[in-house]
N, C-alpha and C. Protein backbone atom coordinates (compact mmCIF):
# COMPACT_ATOMS: atom_id res chain seq x y z
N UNK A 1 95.50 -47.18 -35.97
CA UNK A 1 95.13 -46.17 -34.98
C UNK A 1 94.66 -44.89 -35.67
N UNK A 2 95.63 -44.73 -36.65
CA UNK A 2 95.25 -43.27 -37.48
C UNK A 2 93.65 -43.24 -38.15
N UNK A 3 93.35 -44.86 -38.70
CA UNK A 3 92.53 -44.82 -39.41
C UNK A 3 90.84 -44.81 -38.45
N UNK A 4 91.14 -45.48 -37.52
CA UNK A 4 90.24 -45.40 -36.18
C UNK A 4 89.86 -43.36 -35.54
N UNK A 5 90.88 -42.95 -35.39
CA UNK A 5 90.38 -41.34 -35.52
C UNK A 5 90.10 -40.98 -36.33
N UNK A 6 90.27 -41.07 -37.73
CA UNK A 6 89.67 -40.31 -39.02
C UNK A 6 87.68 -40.84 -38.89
N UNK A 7 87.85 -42.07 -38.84
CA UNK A 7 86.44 -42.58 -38.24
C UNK A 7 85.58 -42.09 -37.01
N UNK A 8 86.00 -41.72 -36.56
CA UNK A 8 85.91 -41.08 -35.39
C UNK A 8 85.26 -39.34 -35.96
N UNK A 9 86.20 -38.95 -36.10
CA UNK A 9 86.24 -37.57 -36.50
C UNK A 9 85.12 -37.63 -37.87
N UNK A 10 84.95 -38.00 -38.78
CA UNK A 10 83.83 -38.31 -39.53
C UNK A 10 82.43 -38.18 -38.32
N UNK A 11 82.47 -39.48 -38.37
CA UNK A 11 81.47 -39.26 -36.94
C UNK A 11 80.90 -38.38 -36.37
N UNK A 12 81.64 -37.78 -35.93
CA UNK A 12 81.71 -36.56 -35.13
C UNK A 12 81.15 -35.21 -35.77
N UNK A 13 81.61 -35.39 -37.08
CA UNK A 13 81.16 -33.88 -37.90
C UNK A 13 80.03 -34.80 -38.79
N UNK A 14 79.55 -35.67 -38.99
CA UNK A 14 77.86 -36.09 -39.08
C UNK A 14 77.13 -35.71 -38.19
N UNK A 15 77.57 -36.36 -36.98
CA UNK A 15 76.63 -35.55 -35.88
C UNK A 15 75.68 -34.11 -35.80
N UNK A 16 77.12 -33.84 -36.01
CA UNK A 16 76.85 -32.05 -35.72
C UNK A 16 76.33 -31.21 -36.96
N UNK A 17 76.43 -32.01 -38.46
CA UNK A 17 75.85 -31.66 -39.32
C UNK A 17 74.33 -31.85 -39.30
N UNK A 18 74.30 -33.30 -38.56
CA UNK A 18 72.42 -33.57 -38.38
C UNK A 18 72.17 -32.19 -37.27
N UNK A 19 72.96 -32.01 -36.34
CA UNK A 19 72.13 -30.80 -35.23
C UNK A 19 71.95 -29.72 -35.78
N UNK A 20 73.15 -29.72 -37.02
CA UNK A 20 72.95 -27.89 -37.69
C UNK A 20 71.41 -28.32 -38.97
N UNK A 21 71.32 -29.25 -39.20
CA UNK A 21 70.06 -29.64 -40.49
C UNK A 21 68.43 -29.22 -39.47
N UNK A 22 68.78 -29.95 -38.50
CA UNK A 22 67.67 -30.23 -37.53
C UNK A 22 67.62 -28.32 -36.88
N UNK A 23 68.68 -27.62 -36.55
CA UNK A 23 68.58 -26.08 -36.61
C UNK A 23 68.14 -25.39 -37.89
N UNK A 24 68.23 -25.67 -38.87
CA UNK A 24 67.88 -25.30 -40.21
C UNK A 24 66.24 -25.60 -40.31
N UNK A 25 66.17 -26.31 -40.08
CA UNK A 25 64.48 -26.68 -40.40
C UNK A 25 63.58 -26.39 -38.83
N UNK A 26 64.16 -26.00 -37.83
CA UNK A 26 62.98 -25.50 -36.72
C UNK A 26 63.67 -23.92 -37.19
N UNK A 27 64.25 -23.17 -37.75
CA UNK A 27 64.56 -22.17 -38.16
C UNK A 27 63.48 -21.58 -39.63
N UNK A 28 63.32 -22.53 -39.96
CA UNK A 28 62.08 -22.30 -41.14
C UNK A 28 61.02 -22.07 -40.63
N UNK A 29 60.97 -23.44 -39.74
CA UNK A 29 59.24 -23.29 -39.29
C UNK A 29 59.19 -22.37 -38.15
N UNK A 30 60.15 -21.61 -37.41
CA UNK A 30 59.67 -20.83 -36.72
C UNK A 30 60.06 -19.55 -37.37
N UNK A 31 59.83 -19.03 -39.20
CA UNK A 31 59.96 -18.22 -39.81
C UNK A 31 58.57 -18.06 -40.54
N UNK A 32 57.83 -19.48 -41.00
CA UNK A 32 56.84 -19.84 -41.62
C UNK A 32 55.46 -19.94 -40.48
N UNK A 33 56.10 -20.28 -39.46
CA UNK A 33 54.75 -20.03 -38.95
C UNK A 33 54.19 -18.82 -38.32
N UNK A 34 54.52 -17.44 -37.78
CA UNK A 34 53.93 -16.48 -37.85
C UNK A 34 53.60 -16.18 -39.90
N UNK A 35 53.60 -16.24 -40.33
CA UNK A 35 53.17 -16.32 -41.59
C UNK A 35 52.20 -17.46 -41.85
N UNK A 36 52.12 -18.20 -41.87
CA UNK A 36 50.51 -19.47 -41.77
C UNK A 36 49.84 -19.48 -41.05
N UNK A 37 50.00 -18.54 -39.52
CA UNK A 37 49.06 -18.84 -38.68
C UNK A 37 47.86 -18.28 -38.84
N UNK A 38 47.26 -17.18 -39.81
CA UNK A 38 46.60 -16.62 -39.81
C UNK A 38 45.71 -18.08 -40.83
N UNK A 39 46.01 -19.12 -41.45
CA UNK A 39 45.45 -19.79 -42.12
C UNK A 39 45.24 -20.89 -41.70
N UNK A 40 45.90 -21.44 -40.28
CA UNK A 40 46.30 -22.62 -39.34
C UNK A 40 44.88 -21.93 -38.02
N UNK A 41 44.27 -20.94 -38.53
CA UNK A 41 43.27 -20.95 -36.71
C UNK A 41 42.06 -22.16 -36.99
N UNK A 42 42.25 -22.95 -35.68
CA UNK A 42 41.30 -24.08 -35.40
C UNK A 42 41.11 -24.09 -34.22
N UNK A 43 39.41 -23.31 -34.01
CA UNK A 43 38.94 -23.45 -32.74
C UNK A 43 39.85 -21.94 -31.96
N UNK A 44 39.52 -22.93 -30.74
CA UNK A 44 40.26 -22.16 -29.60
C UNK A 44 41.62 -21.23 -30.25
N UNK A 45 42.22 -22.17 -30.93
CA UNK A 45 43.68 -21.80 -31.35
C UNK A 45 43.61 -20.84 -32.55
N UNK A 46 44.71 -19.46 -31.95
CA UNK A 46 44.18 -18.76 -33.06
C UNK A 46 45.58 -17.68 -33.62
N UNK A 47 45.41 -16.77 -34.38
CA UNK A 47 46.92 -16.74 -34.77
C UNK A 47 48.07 -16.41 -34.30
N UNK A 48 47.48 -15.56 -32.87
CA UNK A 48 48.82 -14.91 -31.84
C UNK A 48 49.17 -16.20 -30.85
N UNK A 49 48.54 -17.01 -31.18
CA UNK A 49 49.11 -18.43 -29.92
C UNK A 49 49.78 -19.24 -31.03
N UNK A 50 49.67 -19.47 -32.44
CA UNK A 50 50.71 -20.38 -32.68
C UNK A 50 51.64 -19.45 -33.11
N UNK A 51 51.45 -18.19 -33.42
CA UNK A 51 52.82 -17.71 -33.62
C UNK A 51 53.87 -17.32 -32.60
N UNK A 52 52.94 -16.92 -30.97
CA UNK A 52 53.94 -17.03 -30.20
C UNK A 52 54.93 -18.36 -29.94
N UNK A 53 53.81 -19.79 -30.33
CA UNK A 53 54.33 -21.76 -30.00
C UNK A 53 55.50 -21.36 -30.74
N UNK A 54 55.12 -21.13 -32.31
CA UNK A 54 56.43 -20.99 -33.24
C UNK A 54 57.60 -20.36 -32.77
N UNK A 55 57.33 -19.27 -32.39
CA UNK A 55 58.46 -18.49 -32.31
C UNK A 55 59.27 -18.84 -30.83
N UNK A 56 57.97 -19.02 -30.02
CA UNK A 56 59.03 -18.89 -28.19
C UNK A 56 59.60 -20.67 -27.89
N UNK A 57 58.33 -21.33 -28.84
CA UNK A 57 58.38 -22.73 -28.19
C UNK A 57 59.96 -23.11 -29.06
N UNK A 58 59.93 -22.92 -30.72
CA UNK A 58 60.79 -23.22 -31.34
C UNK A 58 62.34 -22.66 -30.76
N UNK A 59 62.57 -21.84 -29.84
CA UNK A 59 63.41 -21.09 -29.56
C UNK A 59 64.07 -21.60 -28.38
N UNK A 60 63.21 -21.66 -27.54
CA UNK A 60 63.48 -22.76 -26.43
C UNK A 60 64.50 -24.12 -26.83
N UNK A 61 63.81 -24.93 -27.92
CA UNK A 61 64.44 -26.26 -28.53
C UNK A 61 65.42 -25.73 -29.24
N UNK A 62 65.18 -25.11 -29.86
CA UNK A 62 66.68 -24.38 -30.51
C UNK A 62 67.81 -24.38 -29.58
N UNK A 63 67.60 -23.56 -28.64
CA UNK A 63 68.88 -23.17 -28.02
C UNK A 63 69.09 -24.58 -26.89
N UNK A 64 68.42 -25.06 -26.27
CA UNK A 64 68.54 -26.29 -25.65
C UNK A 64 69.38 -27.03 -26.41
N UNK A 65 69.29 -27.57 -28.02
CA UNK A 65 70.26 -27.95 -29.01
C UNK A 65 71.43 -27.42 -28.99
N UNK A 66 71.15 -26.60 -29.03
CA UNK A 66 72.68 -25.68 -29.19
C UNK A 66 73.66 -25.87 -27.78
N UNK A 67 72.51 -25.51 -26.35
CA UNK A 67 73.30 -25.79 -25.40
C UNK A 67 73.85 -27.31 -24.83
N UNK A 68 73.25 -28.20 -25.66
CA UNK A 68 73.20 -29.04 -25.08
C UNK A 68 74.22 -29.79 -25.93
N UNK A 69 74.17 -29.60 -27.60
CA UNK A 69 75.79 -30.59 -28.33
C UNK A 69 76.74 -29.16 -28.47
N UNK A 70 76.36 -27.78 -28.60
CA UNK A 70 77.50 -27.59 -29.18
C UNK A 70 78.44 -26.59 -27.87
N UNK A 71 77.49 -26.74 -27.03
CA UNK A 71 78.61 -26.57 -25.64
C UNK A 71 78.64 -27.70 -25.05
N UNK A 72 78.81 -28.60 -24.81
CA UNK A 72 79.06 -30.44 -24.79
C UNK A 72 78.48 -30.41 -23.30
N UNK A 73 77.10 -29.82 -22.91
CA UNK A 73 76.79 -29.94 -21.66
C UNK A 73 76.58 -31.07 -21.39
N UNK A 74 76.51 -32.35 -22.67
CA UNK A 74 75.90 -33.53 -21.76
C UNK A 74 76.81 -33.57 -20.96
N UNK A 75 78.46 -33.76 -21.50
CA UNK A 75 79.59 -34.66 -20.67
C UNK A 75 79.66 -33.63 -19.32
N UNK A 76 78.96 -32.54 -19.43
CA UNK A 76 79.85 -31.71 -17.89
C UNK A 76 79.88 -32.75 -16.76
N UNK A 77 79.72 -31.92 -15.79
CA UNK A 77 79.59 -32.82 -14.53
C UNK A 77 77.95 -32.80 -13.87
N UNK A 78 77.45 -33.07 -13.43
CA UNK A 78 75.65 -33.13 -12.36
C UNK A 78 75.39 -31.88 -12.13
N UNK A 79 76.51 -31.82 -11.44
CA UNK A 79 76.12 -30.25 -10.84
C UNK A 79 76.26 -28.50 -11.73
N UNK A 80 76.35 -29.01 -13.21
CA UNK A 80 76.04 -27.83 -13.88
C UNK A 80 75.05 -27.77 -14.19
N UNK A 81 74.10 -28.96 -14.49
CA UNK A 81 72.62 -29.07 -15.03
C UNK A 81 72.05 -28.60 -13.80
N UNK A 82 71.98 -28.92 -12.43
CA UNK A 82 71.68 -28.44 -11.53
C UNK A 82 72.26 -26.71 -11.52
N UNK A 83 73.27 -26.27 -11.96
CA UNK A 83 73.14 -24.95 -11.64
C UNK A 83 72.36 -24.14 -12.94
N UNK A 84 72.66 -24.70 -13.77
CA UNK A 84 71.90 -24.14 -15.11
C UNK A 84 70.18 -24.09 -15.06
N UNK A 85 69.49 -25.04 -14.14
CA UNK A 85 67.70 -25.45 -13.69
C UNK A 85 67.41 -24.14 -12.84
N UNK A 86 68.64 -24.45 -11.77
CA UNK A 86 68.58 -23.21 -10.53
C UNK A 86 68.42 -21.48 -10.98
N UNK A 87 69.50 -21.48 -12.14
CA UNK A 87 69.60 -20.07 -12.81
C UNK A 87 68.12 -20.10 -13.70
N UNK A 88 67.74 -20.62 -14.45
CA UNK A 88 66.35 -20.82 -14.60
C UNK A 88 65.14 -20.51 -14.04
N UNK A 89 65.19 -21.42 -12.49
CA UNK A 89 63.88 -20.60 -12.16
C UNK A 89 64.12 -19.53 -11.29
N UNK A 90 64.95 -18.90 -10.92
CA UNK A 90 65.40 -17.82 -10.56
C UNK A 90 64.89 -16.54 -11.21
N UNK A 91 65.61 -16.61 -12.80
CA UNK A 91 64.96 -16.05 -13.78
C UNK A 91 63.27 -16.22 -14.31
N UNK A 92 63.04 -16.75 -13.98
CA UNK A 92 61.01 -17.40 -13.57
C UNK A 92 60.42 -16.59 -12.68
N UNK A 93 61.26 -16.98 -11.38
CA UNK A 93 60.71 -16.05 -10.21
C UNK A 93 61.08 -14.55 -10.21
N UNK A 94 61.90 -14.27 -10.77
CA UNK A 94 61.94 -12.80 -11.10
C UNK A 94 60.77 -12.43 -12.07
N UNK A 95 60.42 -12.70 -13.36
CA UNK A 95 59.63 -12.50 -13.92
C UNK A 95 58.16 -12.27 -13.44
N UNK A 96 57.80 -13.20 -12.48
CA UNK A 96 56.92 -13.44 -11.96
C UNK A 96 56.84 -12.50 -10.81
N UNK A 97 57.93 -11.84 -10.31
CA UNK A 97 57.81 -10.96 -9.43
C UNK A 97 58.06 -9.82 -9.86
N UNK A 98 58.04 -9.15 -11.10
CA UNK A 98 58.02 -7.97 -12.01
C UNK A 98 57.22 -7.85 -12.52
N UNK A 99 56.52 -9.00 -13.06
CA UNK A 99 55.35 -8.76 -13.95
C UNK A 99 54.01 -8.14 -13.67
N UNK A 100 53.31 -8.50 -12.56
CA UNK A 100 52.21 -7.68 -12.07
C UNK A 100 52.36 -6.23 -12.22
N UNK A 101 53.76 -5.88 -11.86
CA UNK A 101 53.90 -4.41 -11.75
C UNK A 101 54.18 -3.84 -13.04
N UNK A 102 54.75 -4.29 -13.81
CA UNK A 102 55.38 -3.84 -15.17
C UNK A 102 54.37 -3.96 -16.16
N UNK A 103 53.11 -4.83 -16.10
CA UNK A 103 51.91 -5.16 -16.88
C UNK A 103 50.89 -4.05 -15.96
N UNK A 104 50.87 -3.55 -15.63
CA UNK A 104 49.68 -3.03 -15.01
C UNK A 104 50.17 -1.07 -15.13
N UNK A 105 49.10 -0.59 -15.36
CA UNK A 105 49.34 1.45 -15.66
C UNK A 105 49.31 2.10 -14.81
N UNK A 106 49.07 1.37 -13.41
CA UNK A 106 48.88 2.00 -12.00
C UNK A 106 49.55 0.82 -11.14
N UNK A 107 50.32 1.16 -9.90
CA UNK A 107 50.45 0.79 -8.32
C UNK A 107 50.22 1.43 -7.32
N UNK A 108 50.11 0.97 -6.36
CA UNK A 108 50.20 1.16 -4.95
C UNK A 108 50.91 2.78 -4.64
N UNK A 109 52.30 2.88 -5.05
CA UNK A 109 52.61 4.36 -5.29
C UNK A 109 52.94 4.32 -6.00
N UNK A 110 52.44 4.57 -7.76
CA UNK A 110 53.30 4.83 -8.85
C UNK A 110 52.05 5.03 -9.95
N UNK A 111 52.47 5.83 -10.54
CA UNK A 111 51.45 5.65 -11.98
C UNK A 111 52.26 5.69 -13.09
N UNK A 112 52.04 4.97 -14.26
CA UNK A 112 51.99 5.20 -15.71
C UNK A 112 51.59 5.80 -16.41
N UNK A 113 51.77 7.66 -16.62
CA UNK A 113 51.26 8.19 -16.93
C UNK A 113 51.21 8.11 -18.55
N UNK A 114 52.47 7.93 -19.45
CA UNK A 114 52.59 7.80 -20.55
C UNK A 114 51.81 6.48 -21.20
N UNK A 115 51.57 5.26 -20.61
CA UNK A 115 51.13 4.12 -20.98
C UNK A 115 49.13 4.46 -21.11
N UNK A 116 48.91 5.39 -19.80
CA UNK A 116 47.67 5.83 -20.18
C UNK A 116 47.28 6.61 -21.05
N UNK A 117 47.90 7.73 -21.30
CA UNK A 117 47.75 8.73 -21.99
C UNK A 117 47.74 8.15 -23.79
N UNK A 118 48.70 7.12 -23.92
CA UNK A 118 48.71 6.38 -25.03
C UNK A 118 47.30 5.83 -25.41
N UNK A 119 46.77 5.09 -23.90
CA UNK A 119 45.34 4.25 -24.23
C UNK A 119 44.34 5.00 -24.65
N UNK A 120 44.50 6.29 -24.25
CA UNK A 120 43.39 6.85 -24.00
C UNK A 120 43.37 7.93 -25.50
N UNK A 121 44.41 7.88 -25.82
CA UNK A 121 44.83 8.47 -27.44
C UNK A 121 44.20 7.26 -28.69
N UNK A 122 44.75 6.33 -28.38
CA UNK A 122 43.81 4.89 -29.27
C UNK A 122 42.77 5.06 -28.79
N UNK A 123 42.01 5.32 -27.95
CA UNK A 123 40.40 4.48 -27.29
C UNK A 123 39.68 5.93 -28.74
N UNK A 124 40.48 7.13 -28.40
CA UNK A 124 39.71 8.29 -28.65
C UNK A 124 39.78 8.31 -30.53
N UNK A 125 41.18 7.59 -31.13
CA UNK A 125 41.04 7.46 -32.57
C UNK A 125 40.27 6.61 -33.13
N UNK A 126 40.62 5.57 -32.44
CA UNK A 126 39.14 4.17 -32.82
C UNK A 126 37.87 4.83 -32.95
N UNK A 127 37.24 5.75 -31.80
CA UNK A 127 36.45 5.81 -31.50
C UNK A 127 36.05 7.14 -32.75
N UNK A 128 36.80 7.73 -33.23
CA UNK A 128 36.67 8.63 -34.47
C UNK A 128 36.68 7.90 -35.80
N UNK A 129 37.66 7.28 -36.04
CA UNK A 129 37.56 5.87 -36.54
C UNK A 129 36.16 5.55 -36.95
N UNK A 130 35.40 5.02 -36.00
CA UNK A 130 34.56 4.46 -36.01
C UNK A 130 33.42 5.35 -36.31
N UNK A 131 32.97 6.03 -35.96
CA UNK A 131 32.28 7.56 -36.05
C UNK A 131 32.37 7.89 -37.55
N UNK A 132 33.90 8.06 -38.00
CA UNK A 132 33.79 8.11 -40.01
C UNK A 132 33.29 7.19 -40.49
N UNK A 133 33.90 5.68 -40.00
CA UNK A 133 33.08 4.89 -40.73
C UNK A 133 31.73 4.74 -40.84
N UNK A 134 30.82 5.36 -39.96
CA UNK A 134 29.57 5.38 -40.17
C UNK A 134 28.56 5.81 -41.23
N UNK A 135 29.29 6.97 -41.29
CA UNK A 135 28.84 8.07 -42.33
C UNK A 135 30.05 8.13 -44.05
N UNK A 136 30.72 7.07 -43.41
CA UNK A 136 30.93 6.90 -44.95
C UNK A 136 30.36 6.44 -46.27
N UNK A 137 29.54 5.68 -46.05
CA UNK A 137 28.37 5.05 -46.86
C UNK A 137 26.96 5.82 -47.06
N UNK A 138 27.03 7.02 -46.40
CA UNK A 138 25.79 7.77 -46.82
C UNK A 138 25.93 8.44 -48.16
N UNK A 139 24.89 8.79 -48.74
CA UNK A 139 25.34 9.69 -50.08
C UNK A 139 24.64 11.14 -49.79
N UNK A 140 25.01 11.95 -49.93
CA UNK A 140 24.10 13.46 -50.13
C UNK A 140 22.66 13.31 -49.86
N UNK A 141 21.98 13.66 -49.47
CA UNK A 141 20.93 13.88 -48.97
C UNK A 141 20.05 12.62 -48.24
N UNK A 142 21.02 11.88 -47.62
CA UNK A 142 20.50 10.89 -46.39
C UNK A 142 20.29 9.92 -47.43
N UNK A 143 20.64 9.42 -48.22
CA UNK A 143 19.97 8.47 -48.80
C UNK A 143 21.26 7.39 -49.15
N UNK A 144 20.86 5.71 -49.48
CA UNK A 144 22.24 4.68 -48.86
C UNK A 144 21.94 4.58 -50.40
């Protein structure tokens, strides 16, 4: 009997050593890939979309792992996966019902005055920016 739990318990901490190996290595690549993406653009795909895949997609599976062996959600009961989906898109539909307003520098009654005043501080340095760079390449008396 004793020797049947030690087997057991082995078992058990293999497992969880493969989930912490398998956390170790989507922990790399979602360290390595905002760092390669600038060398990974193909096409359409370009470096702020795989580094967001890396970072949000890898993060997602991450913690799904985590929630799923090392809080033992498989064994719960039905109705936690069901409340855990529910709390989910809840948190979805909130987002989705903040976001128009929280992404945008003006509403209906409200303005963003600081978020403009910011844009309009970049639009005006670029735009000086750009203006030096013109005349940086001239030499003394108009001539390139």
């Amino acid at each position: 009997m004793a020797e049947h739990q030690e087997h057991a318990d082995e078992h058990g901490q293999a497992y969880y050593v493969k989930i912490w190996a398998v956390l170790l290595v989507l922990l790399i690549v979602s360290i390595l890939g905002p760092i390669l993406a600038p060398h990974l653009e193909v096409g359409f795909l370009k470096a702020w979309m795989i580094t967001l895949m890396t970072a949000f997609g890898i993060a997602v599976v991450k913690a799904y792992l985590v929630a799923a062996n090392f809080m033992h959600l498989k064994i719960e009961k039905r109705y936690i996966s069901y409340l855990l989906a529910t709390m989910l898109m809840l948190m979805l539909l909130f987002f989705a019902g903040v976001a128009p307003d929280v992404m945008k520098h003006e509403g209906q009654n409200w303005q963003n005055v600081a978020a403009q005043t910011e844009v309009e501080r970049a639009l005006e340095a670029e735009g000086a920016a750009a203006a030096h760079g013109e005349h940086a390449g001239e030499q003394p008396g108009g001539e390139h």
